[in-house]
N, C-alpha and C. Protein backbone atom coordinates (compact mmCIF):
# COMPACT_ATOMS: atom_id res chain seq x y z
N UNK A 1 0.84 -1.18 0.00
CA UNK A 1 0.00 0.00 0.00
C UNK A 1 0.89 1.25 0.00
N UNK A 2 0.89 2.57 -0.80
CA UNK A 2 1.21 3.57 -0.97
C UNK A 2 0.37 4.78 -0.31
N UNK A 3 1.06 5.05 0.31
CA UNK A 3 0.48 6.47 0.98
C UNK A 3 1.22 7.77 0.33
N UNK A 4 -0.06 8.55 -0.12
CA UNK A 4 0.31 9.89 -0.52
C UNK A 4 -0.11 11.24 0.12
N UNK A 5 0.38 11.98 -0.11
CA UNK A 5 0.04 13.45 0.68
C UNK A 5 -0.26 14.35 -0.29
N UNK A 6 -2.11 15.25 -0.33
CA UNK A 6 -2.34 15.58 -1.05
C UNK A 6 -1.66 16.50 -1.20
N UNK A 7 -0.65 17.47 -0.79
CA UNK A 7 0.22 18.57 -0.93
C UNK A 7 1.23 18.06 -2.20
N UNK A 8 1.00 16.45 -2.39
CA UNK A 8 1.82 15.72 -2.98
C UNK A 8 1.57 15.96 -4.88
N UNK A 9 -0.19 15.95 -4.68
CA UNK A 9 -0.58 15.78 -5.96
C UNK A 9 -0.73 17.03 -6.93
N UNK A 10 -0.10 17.51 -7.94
CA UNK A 10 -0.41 18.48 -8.53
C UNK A 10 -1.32 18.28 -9.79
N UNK A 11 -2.67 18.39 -10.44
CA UNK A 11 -3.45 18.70 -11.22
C UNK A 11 -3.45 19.64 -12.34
N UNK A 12 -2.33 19.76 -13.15
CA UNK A 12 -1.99 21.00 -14.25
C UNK A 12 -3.60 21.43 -14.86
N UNK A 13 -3.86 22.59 -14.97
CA UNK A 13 -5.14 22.63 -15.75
C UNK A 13 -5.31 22.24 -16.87
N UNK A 14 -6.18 21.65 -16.69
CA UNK A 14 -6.92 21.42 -17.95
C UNK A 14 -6.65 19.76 -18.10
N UNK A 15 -6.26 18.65 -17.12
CA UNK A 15 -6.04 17.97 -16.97
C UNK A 15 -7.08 17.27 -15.34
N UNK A 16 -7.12 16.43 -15.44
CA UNK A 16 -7.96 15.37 -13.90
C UNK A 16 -7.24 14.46 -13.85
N UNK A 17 -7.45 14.17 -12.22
CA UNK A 17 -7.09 12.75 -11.78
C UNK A 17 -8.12 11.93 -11.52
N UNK A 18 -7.98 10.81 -11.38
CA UNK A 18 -9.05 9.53 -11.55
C UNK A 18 -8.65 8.94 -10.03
N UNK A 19 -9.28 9.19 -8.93
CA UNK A 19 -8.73 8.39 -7.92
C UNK A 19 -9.91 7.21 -7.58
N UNK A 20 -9.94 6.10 -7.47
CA UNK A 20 -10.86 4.56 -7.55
C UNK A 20 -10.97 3.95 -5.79
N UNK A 21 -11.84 3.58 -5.38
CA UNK A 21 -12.29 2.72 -4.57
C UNK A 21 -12.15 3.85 -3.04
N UNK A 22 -12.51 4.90 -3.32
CA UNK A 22 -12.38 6.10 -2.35
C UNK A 22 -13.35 5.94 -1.64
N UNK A 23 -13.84 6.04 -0.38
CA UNK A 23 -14.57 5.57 0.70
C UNK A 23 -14.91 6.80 0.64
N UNK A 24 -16.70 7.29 1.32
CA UNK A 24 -17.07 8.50 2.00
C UNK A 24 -16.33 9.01 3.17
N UNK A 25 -15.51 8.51 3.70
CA UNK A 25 -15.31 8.91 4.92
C UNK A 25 -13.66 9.53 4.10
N UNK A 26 -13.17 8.92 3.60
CA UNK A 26 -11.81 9.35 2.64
C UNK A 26 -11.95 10.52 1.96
N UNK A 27 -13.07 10.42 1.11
CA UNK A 27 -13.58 11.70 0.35
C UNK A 27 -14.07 13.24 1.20
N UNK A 28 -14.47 13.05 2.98
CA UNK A 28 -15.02 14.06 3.13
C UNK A 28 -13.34 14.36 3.82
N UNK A 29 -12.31 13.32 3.98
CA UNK A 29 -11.14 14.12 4.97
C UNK A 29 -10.66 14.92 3.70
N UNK A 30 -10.80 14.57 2.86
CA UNK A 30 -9.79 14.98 1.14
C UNK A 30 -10.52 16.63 1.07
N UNK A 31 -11.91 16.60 0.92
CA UNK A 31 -12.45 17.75 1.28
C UNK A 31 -11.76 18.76 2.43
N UNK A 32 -11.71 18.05 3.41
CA UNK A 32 -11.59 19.03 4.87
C UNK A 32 -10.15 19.32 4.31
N UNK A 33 -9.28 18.67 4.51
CA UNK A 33 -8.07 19.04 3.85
C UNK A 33 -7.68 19.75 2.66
N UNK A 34 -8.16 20.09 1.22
CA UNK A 34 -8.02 20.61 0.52
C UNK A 34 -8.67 21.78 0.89
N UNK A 35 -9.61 21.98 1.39
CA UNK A 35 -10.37 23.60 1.75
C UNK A 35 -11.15 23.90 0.82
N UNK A 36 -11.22 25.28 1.40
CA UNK A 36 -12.38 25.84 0.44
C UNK A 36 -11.65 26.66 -0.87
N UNK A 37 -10.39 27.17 -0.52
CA UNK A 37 -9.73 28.21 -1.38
C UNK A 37 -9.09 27.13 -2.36
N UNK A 38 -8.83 26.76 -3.64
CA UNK A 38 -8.10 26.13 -4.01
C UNK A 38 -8.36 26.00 -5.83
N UNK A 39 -7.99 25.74 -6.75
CA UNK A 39 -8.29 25.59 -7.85
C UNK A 39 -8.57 24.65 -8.52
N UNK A 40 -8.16 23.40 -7.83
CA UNK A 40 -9.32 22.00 -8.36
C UNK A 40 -10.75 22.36 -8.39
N UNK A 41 -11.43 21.74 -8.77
CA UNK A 41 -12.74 21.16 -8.56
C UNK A 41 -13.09 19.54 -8.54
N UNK A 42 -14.22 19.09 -7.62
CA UNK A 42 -14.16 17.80 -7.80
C UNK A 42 -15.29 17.29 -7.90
N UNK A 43 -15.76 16.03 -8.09
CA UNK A 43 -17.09 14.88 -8.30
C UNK A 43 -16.33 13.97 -7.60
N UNK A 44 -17.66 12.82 -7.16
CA UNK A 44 -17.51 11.59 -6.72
C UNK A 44 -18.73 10.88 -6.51
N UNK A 45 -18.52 9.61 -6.94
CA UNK A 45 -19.68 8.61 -7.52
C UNK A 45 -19.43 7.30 -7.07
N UNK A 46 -19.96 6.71 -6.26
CA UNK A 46 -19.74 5.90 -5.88
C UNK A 46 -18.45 5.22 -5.69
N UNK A 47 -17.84 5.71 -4.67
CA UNK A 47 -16.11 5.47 -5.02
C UNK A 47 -15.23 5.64 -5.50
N UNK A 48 -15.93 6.89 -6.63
CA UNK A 48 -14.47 7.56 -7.50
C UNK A 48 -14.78 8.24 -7.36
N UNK A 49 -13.56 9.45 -7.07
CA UNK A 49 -13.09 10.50 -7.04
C UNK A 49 -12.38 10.95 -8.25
N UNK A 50 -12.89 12.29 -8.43
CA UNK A 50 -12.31 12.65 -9.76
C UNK A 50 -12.13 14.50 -9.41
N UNK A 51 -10.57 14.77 -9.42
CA UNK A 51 -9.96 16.21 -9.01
C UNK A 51 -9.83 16.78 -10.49
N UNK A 52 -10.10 18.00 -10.84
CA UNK A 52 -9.88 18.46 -12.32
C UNK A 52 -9.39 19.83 -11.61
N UNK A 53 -8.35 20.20 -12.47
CA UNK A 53 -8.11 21.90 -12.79
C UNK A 53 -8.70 22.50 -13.36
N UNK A 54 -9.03 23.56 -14.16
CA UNK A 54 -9.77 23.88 -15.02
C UNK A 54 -8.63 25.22 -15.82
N UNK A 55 -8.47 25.06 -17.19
CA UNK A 55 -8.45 25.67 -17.63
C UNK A 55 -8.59 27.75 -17.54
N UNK A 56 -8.01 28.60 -18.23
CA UNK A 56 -8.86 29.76 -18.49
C UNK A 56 -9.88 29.99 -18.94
N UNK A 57 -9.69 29.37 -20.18
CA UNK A 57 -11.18 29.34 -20.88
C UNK A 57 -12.22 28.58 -20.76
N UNK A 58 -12.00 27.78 -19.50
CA UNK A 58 -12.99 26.75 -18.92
C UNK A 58 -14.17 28.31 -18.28
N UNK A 59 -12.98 28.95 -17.44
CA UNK A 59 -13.30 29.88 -16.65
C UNK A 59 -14.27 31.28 -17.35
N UNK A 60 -13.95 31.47 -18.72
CA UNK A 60 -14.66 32.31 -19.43
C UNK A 60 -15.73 31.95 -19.76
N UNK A 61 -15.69 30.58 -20.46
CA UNK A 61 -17.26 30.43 -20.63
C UNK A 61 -17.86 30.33 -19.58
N UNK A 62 -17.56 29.59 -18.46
CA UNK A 62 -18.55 29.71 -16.92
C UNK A 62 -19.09 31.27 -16.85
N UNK A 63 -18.46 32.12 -16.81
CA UNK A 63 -18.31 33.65 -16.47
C UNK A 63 -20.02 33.97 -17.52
N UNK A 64 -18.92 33.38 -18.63
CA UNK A 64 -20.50 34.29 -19.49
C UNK A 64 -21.50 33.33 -19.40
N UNK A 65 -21.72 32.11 -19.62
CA UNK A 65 -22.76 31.79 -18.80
C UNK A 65 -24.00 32.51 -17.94
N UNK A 66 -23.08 32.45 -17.02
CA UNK A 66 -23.12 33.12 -15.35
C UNK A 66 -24.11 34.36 -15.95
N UNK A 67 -23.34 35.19 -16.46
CA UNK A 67 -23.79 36.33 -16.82
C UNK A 67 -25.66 36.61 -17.26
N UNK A 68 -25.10 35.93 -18.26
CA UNK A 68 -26.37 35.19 -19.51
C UNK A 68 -27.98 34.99 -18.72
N UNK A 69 -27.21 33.79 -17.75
CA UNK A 69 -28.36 33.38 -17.15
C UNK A 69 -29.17 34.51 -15.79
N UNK A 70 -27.90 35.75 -15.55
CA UNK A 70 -28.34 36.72 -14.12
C UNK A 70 -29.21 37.63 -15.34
N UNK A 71 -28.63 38.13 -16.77
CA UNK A 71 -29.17 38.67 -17.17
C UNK A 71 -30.89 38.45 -17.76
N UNK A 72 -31.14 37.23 -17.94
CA UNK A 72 -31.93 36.39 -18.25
C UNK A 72 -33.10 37.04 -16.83
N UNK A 73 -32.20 36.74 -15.71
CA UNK A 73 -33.55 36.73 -14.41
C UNK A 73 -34.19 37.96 -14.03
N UNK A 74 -32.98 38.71 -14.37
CA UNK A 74 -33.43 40.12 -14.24
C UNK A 74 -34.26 40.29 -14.94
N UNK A 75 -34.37 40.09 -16.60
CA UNK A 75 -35.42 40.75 -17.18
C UNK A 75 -36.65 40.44 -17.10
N UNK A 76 -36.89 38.88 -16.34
CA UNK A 76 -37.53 38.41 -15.99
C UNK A 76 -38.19 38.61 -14.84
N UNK A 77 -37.46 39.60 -14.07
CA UNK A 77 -38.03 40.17 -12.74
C UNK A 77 -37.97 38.62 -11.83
N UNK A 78 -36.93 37.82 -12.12
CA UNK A 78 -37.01 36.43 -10.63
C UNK A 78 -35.89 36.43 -10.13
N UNK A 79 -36.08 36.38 -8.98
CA UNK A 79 -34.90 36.82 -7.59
C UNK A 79 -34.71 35.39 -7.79
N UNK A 80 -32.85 35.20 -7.49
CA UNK A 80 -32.18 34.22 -7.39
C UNK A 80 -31.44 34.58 -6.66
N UNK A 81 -30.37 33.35 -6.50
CA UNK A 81 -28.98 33.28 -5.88
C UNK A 81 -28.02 32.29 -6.14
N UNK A 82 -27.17 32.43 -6.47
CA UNK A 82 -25.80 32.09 -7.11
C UNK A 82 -24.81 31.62 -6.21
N UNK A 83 -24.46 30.21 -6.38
CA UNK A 83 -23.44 29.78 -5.35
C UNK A 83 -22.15 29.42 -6.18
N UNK A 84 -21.83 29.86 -6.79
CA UNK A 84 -20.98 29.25 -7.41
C UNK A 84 -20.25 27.70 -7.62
N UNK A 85 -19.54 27.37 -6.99
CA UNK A 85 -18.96 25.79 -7.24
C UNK A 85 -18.76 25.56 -5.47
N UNK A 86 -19.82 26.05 -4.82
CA UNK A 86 -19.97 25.00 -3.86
C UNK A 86 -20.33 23.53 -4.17
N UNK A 87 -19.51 23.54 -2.74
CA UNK A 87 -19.47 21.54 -2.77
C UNK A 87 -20.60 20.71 -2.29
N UNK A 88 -21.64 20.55 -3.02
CA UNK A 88 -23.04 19.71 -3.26
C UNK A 88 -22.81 18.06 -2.89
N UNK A 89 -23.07 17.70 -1.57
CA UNK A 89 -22.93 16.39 -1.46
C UNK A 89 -24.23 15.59 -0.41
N UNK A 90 -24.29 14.49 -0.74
CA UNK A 90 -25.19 13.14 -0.45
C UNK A 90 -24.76 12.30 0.57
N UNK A 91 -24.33 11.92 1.67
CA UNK A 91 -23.94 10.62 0.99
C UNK A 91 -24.71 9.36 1.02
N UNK A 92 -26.15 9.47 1.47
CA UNK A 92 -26.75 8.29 1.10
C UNK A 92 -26.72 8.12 -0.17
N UNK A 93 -26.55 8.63 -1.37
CA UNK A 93 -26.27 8.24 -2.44
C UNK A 93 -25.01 8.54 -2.92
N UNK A 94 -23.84 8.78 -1.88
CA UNK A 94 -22.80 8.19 -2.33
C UNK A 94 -22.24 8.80 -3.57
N UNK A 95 -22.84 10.41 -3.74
CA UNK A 95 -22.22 11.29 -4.54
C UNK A 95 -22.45 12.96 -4.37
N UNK A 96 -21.48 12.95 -4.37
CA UNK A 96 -20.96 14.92 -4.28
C UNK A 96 -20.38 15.45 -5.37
N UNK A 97 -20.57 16.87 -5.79
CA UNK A 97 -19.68 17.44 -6.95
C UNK A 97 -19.76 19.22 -6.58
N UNK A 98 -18.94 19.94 -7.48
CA UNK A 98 -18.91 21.13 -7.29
C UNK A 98 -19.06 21.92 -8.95
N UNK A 99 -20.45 21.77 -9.03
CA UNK A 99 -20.54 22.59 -10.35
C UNK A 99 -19.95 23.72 -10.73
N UNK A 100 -19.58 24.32 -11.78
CA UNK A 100 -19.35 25.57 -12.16
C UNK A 100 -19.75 26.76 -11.66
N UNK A 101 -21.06 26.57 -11.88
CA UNK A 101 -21.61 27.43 -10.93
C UNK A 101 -23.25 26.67 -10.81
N UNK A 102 -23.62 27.43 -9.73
CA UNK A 102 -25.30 27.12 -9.89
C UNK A 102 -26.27 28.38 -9.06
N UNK A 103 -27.15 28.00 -9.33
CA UNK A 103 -28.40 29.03 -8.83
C UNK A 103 -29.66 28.45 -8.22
N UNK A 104 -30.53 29.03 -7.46
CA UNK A 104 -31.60 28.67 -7.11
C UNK A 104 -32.15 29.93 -7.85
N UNK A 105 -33.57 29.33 -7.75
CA UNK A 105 -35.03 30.54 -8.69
C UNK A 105 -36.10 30.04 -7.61
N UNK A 106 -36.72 28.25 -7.99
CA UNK A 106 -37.77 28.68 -6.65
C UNK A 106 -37.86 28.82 -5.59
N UNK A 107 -36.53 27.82 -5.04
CA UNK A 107 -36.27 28.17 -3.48
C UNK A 107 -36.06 29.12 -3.11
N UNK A 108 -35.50 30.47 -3.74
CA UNK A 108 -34.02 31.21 -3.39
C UNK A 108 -34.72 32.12 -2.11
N UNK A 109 -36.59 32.33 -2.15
CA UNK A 109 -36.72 33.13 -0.79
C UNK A 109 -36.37 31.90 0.16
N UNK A 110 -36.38 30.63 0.06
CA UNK A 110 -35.87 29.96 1.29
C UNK A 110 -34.71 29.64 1.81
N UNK A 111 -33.79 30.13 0.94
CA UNK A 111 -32.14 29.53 1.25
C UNK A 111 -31.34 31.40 1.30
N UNK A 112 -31.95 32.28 0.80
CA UNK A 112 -31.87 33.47 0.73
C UNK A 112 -30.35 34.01 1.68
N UNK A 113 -29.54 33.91 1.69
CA UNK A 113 -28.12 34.12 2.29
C UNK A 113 -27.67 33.09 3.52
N UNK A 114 -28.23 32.11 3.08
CA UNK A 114 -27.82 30.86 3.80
C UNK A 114 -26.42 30.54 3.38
N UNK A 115 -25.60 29.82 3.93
CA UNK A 115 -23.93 29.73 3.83
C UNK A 115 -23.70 28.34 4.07
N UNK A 116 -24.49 27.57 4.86
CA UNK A 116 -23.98 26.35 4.28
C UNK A 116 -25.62 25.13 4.34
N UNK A 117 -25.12 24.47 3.75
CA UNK A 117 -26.37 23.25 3.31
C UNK A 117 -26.25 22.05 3.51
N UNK A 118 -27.34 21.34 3.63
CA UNK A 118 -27.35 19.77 3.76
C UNK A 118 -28.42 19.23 2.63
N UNK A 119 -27.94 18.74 2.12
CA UNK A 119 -28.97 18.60 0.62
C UNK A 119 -29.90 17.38 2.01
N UNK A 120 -29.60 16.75 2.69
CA UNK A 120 -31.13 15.75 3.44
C UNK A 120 -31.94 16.85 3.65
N UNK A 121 -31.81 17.91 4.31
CA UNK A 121 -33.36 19.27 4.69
C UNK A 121 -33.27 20.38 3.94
N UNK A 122 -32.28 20.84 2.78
CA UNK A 122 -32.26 21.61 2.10
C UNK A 122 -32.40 21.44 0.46
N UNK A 123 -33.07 22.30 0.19
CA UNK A 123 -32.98 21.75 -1.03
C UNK A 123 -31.90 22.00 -2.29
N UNK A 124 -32.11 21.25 -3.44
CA UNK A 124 -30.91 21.44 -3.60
C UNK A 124 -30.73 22.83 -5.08
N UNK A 125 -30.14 22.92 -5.66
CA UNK A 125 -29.87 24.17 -6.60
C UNK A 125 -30.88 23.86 -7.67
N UNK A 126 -31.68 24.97 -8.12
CA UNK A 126 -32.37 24.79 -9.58
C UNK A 126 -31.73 24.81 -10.65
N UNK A 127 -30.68 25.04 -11.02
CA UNK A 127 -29.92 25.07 -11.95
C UNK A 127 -28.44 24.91 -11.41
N UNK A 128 -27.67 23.78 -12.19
CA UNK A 128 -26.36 23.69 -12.23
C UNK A 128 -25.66 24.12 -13.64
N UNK A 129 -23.89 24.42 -13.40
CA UNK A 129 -23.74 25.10 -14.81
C UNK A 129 -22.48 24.11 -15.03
N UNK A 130 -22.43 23.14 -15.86
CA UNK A 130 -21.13 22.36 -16.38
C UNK A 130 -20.47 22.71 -17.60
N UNK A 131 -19.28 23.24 -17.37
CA UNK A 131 -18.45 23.49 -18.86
C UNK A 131 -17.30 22.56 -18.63
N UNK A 132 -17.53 22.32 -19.95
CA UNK A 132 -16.79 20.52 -20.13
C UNK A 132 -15.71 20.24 -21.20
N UNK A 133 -15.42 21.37 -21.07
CA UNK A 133 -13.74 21.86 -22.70
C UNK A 133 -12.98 20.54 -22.57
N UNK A 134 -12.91 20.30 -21.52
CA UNK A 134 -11.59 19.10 -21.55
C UNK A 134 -12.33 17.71 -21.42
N UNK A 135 -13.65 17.49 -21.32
CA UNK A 135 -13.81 16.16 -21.30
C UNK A 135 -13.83 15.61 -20.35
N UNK A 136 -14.24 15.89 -18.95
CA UNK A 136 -13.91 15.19 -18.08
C UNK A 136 -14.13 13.85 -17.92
N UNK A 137 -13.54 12.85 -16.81
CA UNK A 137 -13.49 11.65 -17.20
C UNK A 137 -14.67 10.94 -16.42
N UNK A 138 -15.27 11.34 -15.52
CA UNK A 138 -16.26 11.02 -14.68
C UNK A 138 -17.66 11.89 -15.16
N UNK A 139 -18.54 10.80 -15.59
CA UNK A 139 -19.66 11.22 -15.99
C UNK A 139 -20.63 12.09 -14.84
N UNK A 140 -21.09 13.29 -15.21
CA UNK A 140 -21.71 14.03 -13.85
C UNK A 140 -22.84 13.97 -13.84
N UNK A 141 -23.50 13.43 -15.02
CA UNK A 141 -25.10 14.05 -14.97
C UNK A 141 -25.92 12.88 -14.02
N UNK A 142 -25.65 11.55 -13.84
CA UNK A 142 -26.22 10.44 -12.93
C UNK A 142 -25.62 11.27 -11.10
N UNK A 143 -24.25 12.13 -11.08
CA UNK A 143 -24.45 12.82 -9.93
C UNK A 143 -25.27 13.79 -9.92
N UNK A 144 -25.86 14.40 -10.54
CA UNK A 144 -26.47 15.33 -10.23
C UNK A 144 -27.81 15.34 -9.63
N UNK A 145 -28.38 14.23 -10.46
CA UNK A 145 -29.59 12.94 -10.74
C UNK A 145 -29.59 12.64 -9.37
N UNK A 146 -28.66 12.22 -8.58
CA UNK A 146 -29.00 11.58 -7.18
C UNK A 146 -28.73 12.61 -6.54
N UNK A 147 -28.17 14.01 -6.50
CA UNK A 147 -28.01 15.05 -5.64
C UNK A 147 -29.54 15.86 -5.50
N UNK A 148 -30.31 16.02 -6.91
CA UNK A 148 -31.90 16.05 -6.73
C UNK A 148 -31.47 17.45 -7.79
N UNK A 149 -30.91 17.65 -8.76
CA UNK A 149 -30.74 18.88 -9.48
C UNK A 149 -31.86 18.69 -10.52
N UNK A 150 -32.62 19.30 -10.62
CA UNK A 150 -33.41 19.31 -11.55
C UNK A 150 -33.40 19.66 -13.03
N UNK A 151 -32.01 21.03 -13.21
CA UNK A 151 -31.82 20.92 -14.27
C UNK A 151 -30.44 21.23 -14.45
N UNK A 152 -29.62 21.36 -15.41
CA UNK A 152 -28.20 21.46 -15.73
C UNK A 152 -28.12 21.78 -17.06
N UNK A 153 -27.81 22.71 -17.46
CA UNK A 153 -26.86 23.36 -18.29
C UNK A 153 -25.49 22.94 -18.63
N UNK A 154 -24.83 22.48 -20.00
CA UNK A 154 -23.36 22.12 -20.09
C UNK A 154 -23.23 22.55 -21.29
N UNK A 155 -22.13 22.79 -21.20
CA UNK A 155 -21.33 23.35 -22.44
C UNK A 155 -19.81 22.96 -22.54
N UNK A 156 -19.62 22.48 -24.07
CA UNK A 156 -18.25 21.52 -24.15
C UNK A 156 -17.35 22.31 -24.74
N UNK A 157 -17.57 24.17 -25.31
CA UNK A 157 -17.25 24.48 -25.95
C UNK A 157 -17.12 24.27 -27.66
N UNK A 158 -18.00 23.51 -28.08
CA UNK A 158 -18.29 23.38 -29.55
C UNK A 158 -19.71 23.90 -29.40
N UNK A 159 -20.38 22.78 -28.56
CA UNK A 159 -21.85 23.11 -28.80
C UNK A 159 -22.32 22.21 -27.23
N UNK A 160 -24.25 22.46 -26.92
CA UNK A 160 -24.27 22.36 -25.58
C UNK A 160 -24.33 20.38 -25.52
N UNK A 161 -24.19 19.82 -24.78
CA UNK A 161 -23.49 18.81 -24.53
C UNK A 161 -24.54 18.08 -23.60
């Protein structure tokens, strides 16, 4: 058995790691330990763990996105809120991820400057935002499916995905 230290692992952007047979209890120390400040992003599905960098231009299209969709609500006159790539996790179903970004619309008078969540009594985001330039290697949309997202937005940079 090999023991590593995540200070150990570097993630170049625009590149992921594939880590296999990762326990919930492994996955939430990897969390506590990596923090909140950091430039990975991650998923996990039943035992895999999957760390990605992201790109610049991962980061631009999120941005306009982002934009797109605040401009969208406004004209629409519907109050939201925007969490960006908070970390969305389960674990009775044994999967967590940190979208691009996401938003609530019908909840948002109920979660309304709330700071942290439990998807068991909270609900979870009305919209998630996936930009997917590099392909990632862990399929997200069956996480999202058991996190209770109702809808998702992706973009691969050719076309929406």
């Amino acid at each position: 058995m090999v023991t590593l230290q995540l200070q150990q692992i570097d993630v170049p952007p625009g590149q992921s790691l594939l880590l296999k047979d990762v326990s919930w209890r492994e996955f939430d120390a990897i969390l506590t330990e990596l923090g909140p400040h950091r430039s990975t992003r991650i998923a996990y599905h039943q035992g895999v763990l999957e760390m990605m960098a992201p790109l610049p231009e991962h980061e631009y299209f999120k941005q306009s996105i982002s934009i797109a969709i605040e401009d969208i609500a406004e004209t629409l006159d519907q109050d939201y809120e925007s969490y960006g790539s908070t970390t969305w996790r389960k674990q009775a179903e044994q999967a967590g991820l940190e979208p691009d970004n996401c938003f609530y619309f019908q909840n948002e008078a109920r979660i309304r400057g709330q700071l942290t969540f439990d998807l068991t009594q909270d609900p979870p985001p009305d919209l998630a935002i996936e930009i997917d330039i590099t392909h990632k290697s862990l399929n997200r949309f069956p996480i999202y499916a058991r996190l209770g997202v109702p809808a998702l937005w992706c973009y691969d940079g050719i076309r929406d995905c």
